[in-house]
N, C-alpha and C. Protein backbone atom coordinates (compact mmCIF):
# COMPACT_ATOMS: atom_id res chain seq x y z
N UNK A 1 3.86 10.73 -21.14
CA UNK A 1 3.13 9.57 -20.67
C UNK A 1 2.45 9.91 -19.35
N UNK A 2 1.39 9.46 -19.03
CA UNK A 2 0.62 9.81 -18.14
C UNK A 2 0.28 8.65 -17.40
N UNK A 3 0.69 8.61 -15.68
CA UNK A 3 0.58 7.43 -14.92
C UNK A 3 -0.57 7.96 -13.91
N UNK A 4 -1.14 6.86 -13.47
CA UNK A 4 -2.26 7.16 -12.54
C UNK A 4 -2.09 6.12 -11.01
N UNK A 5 -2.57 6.91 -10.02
CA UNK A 5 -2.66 5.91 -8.84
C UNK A 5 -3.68 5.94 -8.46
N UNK A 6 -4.02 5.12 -6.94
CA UNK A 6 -5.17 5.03 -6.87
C UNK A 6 -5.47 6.12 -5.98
N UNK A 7 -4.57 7.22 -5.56
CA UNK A 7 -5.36 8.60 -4.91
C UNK A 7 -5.99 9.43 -6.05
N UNK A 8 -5.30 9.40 -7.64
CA UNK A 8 -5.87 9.81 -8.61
C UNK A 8 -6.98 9.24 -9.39
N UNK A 9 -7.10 7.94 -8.79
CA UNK A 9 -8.42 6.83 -9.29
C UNK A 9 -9.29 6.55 -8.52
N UNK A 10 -10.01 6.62 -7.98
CA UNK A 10 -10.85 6.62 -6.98
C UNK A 10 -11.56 5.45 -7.24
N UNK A 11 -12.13 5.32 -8.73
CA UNK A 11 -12.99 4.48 -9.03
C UNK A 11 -12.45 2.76 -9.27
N UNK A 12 -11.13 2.68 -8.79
CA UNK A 12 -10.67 1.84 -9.48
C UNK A 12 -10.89 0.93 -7.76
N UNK A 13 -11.41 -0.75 -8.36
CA UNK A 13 -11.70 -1.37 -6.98
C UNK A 13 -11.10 -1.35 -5.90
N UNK A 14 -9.34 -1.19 -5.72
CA UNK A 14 -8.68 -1.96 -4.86
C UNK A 14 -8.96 -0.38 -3.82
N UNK A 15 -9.25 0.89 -4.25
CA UNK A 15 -9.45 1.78 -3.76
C UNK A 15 -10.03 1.72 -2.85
N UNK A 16 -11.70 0.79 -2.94
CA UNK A 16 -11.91 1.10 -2.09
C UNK A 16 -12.29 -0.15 -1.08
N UNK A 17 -10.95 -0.94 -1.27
CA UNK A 17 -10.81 -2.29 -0.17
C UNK A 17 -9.33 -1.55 0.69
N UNK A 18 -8.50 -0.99 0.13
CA UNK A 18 -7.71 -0.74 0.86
C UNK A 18 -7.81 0.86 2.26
N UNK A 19 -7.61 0.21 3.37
CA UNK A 19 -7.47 1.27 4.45
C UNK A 19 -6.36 2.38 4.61
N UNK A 20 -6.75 3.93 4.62
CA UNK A 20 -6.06 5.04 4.65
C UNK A 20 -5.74 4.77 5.96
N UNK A 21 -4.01 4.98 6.38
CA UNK A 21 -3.83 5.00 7.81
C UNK A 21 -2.87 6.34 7.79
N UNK A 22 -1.97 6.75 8.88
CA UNK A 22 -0.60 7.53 8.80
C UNK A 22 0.39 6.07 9.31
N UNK A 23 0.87 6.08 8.67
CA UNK A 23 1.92 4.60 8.84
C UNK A 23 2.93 5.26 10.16
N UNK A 24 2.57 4.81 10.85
CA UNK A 24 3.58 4.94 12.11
C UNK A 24 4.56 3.96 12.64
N UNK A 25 5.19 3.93 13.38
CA UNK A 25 5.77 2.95 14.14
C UNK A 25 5.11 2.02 15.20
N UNK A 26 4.61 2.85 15.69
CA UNK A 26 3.16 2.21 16.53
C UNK A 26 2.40 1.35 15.88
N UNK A 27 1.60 2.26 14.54
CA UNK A 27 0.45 1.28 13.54
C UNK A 27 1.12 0.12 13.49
N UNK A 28 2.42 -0.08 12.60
CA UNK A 28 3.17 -1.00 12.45
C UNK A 28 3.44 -2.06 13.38
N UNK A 29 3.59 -1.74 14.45
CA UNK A 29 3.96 -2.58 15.25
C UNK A 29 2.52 -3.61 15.63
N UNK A 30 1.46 -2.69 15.55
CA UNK A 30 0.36 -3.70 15.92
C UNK A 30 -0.45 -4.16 14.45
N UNK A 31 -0.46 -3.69 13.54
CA UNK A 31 -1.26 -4.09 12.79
C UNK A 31 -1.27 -5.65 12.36
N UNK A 32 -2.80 -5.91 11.70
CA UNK A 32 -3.04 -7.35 11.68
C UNK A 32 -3.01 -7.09 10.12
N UNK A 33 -3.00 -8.35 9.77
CA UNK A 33 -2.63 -9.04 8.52
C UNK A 33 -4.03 -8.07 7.41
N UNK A 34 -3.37 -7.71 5.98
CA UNK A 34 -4.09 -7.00 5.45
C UNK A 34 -3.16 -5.57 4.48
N UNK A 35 -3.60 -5.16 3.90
CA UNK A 35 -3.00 -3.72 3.08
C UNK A 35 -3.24 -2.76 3.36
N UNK A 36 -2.44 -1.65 3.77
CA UNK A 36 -2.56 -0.47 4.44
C UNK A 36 -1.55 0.57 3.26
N UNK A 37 -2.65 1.53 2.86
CA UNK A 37 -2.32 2.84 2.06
C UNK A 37 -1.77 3.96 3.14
N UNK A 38 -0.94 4.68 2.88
CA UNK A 38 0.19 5.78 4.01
C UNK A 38 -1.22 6.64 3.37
N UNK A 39 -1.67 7.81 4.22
CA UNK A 39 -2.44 8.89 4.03
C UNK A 39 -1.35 9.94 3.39
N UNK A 40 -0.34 9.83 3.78
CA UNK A 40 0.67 11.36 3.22
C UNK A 40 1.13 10.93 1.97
N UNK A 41 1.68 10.04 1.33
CA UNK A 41 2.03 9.24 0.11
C UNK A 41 1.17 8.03 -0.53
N UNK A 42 0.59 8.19 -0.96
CA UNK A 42 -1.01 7.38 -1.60
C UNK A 42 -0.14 6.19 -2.35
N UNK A 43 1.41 6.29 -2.78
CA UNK A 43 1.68 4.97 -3.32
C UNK A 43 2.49 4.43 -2.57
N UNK A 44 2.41 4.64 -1.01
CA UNK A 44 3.33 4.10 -0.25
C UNK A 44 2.34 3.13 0.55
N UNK A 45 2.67 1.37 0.26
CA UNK A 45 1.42 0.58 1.28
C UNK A 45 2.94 -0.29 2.15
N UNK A 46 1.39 -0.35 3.13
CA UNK A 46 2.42 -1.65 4.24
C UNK A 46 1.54 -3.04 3.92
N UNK A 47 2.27 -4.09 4.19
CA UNK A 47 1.69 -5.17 3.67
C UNK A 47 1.90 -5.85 5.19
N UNK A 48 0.72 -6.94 5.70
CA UNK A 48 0.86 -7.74 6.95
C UNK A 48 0.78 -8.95 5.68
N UNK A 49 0.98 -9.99 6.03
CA UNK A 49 1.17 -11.19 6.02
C UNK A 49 0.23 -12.28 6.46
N UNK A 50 -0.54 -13.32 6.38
CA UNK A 50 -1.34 -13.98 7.20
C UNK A 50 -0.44 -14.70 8.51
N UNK A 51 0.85 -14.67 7.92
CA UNK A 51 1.61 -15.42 8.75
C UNK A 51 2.35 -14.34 9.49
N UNK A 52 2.14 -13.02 9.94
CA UNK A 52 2.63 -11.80 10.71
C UNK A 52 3.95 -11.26 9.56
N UNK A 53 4.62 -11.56 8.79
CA UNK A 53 5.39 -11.21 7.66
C UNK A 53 5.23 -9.44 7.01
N UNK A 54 5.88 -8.95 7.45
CA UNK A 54 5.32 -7.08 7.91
C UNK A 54 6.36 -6.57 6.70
N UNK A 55 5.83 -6.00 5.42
CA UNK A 55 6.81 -5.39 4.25
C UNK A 55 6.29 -4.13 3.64
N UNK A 56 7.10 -3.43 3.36
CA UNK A 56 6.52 -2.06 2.57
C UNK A 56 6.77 -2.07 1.28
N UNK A 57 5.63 -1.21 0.32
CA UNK A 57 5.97 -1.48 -0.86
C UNK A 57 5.23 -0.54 -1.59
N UNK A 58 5.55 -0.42 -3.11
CA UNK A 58 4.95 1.00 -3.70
C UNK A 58 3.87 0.04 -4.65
N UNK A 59 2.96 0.94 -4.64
CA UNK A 59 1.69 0.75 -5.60
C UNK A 59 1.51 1.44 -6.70
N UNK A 60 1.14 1.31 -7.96
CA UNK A 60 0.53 2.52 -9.29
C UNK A 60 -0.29 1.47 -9.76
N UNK A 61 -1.40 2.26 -10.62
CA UNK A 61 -1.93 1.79 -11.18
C UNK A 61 -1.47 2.27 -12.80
N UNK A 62 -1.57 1.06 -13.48
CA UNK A 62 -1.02 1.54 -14.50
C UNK A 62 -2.37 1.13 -15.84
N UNK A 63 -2.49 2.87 -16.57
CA UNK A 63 -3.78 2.54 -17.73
C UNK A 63 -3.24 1.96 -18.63
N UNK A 64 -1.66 1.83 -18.96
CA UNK A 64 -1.42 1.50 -20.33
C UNK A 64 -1.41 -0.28 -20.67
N UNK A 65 -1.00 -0.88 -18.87
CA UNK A 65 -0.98 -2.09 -19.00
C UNK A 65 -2.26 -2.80 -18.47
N UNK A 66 -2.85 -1.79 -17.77
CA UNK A 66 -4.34 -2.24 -17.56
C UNK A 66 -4.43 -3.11 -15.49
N UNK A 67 -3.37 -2.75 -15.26
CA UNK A 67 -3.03 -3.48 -14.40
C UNK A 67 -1.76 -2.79 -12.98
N UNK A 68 -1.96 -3.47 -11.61
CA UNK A 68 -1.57 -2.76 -10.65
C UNK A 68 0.25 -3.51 -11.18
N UNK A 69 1.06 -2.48 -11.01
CA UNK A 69 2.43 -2.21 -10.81
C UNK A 69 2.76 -2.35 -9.32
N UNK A 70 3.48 -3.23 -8.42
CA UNK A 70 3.80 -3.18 -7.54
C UNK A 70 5.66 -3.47 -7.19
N UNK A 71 6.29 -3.34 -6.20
CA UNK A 71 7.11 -3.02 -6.00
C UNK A 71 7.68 -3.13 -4.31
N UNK A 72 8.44 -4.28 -4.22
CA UNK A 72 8.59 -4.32 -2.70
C UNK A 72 10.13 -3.60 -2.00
N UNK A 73 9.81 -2.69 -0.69
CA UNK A 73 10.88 -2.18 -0.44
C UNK A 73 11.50 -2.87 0.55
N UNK A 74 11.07 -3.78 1.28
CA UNK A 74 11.72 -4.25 2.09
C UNK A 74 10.94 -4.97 3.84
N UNK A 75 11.42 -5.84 4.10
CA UNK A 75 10.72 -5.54 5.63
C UNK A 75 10.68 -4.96 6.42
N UNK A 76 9.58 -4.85 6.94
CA UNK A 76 9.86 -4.23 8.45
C UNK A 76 9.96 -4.74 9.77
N UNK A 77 11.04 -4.21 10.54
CA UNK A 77 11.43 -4.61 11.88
C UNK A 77 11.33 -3.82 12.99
N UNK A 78 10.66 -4.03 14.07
CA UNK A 78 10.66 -3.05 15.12
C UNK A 78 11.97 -2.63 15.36
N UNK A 79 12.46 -1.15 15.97
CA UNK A 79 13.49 -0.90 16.47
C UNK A 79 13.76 -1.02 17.97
C-alpha cells in the first residue's frame, strides 16, 4: 500500500496554505493562531488555536480515502 503526504504532494491545496517553519521552542512560544508544517518531518504540524490553544499533531494525506488523516499528539506547554 502506498501512502502519500504533503512533502510527497506538492500539488495537493493545503500544501500550499500551510507554512514550512523548524518548530522550536521559541517559534512555539510566540506563534499566532494558524498551521505550521516542522521543515525536518513534513508530517509533523503545530496547530495555534484562535483562542491561543497551542497542539501538535501528525498529518497524511491519504489517496485511498481521498482525504487528510489527522492525528492529535497533545498540547503544548512552555517549560
Amino acid at each position: 500500500m502506498q501512502t502519500d503526504s504533503l512533502a510527497t504532494n506538492p500539488s495537493h491545496a493545503r500544501a500550499r496554505t500551510t507554512p514550512v517553519v523548524t518548530l522550536t521552542e521559541a517559534f512555539c512560544a510566540k506563534a499566532g493562531p494558524g498551521e505550521y508544517q516542522d521543515q525536518d518531518c513534513p508530517a509533523l504540524r503545530f496547530y495555534v488555536g484562535p483562542t491561543g490553544a497551542k497542539t501538535f499533531g501528525g498529518y497524511k494525506w491519504s489517496p485511498t480515502d481521498k482525504k487528510a488523516l489527522r492525528k492529535s499528539f497533545g498540547t503544548w506547554t512552555p517549560t
